[in-house]
PDB file of N, CA and C in Angstrom:
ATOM      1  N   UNK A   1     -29.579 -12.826   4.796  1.00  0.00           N
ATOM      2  CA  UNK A   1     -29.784 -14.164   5.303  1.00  0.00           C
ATOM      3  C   UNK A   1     -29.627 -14.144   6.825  1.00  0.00           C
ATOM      4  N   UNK A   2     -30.791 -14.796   7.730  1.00  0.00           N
ATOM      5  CA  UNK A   2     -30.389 -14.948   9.296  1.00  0.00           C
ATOM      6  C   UNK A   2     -30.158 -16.098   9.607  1.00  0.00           C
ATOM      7  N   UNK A   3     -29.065 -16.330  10.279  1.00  0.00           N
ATOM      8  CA  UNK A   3     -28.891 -17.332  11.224  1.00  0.00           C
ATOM      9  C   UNK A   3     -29.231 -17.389  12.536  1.00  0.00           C
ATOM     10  N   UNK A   4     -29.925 -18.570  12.434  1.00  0.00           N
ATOM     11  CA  UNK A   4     -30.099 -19.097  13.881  1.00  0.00           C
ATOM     12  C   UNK A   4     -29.742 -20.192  14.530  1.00  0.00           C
ATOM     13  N   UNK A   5     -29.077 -20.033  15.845  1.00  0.00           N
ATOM     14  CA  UNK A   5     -28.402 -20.977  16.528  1.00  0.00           C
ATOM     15  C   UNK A   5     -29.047 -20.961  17.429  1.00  0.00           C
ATOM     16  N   UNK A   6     -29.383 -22.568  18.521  1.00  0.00           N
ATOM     17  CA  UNK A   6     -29.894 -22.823  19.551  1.00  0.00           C
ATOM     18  C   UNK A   6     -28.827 -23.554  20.088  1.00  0.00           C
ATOM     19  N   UNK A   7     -28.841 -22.889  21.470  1.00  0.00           N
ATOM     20  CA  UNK A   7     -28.054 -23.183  22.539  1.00  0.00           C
ATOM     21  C   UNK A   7     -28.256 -24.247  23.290  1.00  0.00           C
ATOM     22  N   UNK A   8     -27.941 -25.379  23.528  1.00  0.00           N
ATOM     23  CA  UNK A   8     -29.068 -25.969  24.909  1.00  0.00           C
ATOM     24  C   UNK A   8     -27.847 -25.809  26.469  1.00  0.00           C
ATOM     25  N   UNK A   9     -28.655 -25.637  27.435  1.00  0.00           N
ATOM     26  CA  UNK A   9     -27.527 -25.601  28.559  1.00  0.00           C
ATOM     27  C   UNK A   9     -26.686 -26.266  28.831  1.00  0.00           C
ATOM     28  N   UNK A  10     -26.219 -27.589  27.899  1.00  0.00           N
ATOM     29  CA  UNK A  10     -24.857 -28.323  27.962  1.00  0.00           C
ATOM     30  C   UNK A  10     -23.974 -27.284  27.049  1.00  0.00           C
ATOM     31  N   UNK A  11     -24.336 -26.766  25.860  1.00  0.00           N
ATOM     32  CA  UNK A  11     -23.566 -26.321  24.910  1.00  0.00           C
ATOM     33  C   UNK A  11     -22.903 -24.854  26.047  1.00  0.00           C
ATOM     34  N   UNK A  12     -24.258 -23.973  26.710  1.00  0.00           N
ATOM     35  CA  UNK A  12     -23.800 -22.963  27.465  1.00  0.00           C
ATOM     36  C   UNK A  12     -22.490 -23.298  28.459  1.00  0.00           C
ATOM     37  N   UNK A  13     -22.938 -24.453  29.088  1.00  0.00           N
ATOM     38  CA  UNK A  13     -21.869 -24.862  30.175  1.00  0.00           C
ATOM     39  C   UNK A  13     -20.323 -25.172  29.506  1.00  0.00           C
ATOM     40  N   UNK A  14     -20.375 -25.282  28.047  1.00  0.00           N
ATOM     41  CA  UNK A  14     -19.272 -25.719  27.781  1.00  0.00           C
ATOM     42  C   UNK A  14     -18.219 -24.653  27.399  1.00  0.00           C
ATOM     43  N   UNK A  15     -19.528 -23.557  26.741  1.00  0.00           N
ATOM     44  CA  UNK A  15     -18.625 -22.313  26.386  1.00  0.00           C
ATOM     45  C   UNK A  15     -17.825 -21.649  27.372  1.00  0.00           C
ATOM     46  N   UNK A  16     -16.529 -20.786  25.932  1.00  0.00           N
ATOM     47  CA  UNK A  16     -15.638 -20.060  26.858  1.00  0.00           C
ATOM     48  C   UNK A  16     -15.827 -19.013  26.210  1.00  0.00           C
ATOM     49  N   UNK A  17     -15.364 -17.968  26.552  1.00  0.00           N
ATOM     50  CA  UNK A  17     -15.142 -16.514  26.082  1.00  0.00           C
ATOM     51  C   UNK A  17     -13.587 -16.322  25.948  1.00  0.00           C
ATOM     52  N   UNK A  18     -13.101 -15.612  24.966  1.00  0.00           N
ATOM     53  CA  UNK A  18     -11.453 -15.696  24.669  1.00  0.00           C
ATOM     54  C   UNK A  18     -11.198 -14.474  26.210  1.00  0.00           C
ATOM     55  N   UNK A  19      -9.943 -14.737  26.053  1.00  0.00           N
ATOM     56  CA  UNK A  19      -9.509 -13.015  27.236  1.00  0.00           C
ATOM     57  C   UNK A  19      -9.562 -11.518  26.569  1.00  0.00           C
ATOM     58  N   UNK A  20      -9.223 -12.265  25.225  1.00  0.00           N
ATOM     59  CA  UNK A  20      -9.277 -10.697  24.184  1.00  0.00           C
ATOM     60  C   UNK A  20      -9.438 -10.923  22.965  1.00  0.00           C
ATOM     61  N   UNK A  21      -9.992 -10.065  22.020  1.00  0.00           N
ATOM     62  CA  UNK A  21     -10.164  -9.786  20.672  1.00  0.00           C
ATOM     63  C   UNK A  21      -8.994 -10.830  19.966  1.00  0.00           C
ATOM     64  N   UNK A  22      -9.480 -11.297  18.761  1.00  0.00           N
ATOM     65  CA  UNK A  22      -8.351 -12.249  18.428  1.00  0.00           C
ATOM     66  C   UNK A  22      -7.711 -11.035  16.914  1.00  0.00           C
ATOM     67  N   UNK A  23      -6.774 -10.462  16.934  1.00  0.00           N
ATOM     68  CA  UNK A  23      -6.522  -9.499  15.668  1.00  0.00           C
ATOM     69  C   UNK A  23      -6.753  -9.885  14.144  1.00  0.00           C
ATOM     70  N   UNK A  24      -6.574 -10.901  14.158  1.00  0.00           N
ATOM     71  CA  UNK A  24      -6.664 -11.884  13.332  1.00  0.00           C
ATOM     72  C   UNK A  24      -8.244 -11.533  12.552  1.00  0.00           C
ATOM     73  N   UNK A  25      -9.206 -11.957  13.478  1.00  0.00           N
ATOM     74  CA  UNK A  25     -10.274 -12.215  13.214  1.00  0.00           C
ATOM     75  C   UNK A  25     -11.032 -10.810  13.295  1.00  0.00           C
ATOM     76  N   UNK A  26     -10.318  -9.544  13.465  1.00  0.00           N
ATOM     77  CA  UNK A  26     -10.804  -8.264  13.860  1.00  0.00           C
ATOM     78  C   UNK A  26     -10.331  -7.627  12.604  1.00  0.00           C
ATOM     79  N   UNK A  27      -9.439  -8.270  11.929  1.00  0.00           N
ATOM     80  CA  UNK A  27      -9.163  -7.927  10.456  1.00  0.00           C
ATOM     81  C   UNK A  27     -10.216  -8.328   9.160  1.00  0.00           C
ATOM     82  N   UNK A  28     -10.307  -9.501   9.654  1.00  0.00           N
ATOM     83  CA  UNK A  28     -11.419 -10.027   8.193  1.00  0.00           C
ATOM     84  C   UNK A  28     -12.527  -9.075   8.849  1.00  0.00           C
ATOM     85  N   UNK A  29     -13.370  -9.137   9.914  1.00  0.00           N
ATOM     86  CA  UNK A  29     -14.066  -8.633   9.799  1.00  0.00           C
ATOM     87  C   UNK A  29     -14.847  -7.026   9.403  1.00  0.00           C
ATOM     88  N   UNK A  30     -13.389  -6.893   9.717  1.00  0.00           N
ATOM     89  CA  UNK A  30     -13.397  -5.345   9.405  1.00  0.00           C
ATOM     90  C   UNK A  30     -13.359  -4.914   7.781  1.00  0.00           C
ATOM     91  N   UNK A  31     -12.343  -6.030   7.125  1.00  0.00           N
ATOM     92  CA  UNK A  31     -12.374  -5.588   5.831  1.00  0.00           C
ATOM     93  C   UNK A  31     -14.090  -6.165   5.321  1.00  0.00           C
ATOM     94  N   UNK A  32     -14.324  -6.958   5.801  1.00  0.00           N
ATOM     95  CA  UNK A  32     -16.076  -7.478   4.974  1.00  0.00           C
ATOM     96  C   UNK A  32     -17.072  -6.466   5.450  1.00  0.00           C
ATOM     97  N   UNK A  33     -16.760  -5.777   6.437  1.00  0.00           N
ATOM     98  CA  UNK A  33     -17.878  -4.638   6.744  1.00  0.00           C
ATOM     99  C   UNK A  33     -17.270  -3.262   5.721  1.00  0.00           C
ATOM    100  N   UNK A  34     -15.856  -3.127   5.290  1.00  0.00           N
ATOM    101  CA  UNK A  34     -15.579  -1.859   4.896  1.00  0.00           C
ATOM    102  C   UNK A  34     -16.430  -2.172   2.866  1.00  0.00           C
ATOM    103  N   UNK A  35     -16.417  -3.493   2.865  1.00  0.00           N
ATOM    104  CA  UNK A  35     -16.836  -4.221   1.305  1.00  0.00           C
ATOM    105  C   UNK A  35     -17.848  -4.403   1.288  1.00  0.00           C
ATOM    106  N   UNK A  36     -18.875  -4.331   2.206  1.00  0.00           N
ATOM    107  CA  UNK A  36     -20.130  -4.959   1.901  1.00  0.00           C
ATOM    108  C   UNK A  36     -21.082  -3.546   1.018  1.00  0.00           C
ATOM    109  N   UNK A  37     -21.864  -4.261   0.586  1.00  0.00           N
ATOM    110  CA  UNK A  37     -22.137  -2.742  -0.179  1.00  0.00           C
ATOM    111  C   UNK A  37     -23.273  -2.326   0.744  1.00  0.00           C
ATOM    112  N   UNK A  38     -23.846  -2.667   1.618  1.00  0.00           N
ATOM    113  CA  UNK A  38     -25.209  -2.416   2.590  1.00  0.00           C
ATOM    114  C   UNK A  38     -24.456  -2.715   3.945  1.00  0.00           C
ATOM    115  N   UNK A  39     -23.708  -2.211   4.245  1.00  0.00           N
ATOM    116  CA  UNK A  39     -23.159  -2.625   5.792  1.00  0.00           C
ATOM    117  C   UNK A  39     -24.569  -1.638   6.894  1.00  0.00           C
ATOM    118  N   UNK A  40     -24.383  -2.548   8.010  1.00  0.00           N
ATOM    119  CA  UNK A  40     -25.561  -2.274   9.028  1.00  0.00           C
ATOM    120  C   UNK A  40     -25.043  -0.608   9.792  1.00  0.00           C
ATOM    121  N   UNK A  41     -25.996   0.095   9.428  1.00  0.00           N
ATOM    122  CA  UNK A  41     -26.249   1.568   9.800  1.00  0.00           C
ATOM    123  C   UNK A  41     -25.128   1.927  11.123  1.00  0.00           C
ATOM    124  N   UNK A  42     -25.275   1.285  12.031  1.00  0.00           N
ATOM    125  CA  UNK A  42     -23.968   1.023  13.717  1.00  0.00           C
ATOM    126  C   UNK A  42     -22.721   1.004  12.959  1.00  0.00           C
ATOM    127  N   UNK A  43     -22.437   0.862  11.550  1.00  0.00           N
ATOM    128  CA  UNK A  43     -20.998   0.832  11.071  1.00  0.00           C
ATOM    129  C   UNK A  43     -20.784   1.926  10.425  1.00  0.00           C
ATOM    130  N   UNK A  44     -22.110   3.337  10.376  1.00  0.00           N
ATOM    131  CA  UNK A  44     -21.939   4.514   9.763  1.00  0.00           C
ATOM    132  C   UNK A  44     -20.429   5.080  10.488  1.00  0.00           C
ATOM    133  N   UNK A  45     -20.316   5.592  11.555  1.00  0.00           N
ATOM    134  CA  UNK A  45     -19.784   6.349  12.277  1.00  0.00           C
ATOM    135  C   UNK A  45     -17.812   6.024  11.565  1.00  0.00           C
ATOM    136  N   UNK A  46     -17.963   4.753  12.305  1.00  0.00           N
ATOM    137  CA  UNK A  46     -16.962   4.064  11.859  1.00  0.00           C
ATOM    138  C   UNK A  46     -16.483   4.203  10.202  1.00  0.00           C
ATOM    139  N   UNK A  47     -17.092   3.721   9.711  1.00  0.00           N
ATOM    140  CA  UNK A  47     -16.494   3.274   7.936  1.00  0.00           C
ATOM    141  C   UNK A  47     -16.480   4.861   7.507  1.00  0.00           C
ATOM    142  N   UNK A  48     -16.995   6.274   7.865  1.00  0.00           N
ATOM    143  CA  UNK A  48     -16.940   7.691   7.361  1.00  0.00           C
ATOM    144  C   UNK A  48     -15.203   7.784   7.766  1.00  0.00           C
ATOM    145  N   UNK A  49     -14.887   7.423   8.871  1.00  0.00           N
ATOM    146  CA  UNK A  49     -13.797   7.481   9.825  1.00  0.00           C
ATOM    147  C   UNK A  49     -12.213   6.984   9.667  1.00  0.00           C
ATOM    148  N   UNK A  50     -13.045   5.641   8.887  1.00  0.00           N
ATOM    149  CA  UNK A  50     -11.685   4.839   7.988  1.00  0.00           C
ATOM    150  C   UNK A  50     -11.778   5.424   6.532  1.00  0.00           C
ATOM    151  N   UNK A  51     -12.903   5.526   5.828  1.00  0.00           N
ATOM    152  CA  UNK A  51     -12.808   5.615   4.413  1.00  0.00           C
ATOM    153  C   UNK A  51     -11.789   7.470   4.503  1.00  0.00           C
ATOM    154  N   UNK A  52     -12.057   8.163   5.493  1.00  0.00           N
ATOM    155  CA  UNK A  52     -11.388   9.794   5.071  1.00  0.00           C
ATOM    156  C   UNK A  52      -9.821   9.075   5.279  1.00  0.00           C
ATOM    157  N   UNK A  53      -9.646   8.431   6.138  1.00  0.00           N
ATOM    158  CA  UNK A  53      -8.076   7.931   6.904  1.00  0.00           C
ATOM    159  C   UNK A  53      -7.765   7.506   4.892  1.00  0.00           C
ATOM    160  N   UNK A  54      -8.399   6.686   4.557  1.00  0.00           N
ATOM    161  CA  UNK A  54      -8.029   5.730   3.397  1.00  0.00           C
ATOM    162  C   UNK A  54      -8.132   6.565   2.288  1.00  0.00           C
ATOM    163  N   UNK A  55      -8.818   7.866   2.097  1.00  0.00           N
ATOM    164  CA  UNK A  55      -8.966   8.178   0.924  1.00  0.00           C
ATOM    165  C   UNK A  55      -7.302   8.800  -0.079  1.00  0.00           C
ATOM    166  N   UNK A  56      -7.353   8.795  -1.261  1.00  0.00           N
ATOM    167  CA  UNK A  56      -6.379   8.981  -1.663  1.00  0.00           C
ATOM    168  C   UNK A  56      -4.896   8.085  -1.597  1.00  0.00           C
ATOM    169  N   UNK A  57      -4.934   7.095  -0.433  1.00  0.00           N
ATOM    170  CA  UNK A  57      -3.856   5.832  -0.223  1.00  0.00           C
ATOM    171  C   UNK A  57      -3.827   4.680  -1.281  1.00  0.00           C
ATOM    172  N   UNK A  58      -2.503   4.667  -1.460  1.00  0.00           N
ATOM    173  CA  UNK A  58      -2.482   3.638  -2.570  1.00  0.00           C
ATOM    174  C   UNK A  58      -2.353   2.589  -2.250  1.00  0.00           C
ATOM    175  N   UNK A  59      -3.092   1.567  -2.143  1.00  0.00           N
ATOM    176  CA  UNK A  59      -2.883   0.477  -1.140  1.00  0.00           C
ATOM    177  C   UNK A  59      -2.619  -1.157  -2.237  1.00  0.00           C
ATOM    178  N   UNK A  60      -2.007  -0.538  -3.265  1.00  0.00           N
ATOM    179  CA  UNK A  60      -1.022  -1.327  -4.211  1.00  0.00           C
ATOM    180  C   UNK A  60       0.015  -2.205  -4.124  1.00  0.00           C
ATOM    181  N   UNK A  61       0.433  -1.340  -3.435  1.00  0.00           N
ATOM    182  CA  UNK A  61       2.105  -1.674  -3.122  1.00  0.00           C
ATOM    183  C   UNK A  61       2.344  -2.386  -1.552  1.00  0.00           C
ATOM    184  N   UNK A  62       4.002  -1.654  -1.530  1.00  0.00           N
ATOM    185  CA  UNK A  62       4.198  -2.543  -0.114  1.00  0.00           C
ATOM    186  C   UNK A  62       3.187  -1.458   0.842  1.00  0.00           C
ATOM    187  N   UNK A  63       3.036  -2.289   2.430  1.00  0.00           N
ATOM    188  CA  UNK A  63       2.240  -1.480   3.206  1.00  0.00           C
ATOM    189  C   UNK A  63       3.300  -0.678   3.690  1.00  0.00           C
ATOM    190  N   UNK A  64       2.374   0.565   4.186  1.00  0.00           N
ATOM    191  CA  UNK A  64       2.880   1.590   4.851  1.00  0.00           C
ATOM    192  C   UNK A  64       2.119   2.109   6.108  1.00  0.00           C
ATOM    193  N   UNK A  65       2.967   2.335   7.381  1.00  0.00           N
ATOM    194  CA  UNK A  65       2.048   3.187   8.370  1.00  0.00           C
ATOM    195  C   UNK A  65       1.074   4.219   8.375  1.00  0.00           C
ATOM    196  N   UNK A  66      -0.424   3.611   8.916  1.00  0.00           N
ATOM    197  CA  UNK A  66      -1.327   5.316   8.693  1.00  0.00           C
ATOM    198  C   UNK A  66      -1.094   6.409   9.422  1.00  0.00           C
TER     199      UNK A  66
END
């Protein structure tokens, strides 16, 4: 599905940009790209990278440091 959003130059003038990554929101996204079953090809590198980190972890229980 694509979304499309139109901007008009009041909406531009109003925007802000945060100062930094919100962690929060760097979490969901990360877990919906590690779940999606077709994640976009730019997330190869990455998800080979986490899934070896993750393989064999039991992620059941309480958390533990990777």
């Amino acid at each position: 599905m694509r979304l499309r959003i139109h901007f008009t130059a009041d909406d531009v003038a109003r925007t802000t940009v945060a100062a930094r990554p919100d962690d929060r929101w760097e979490l969901v996204n990360s877990l919906h790209i590690l779940q999606s079953p077709r994640p976009p090809a730019q997330y190869g590198p990455w998800l080979r990278h986490v899934r070896n980190r993750c393989a064999g972890r039991d992620f059941t229980g309480p958390s533990s440091a990777m």
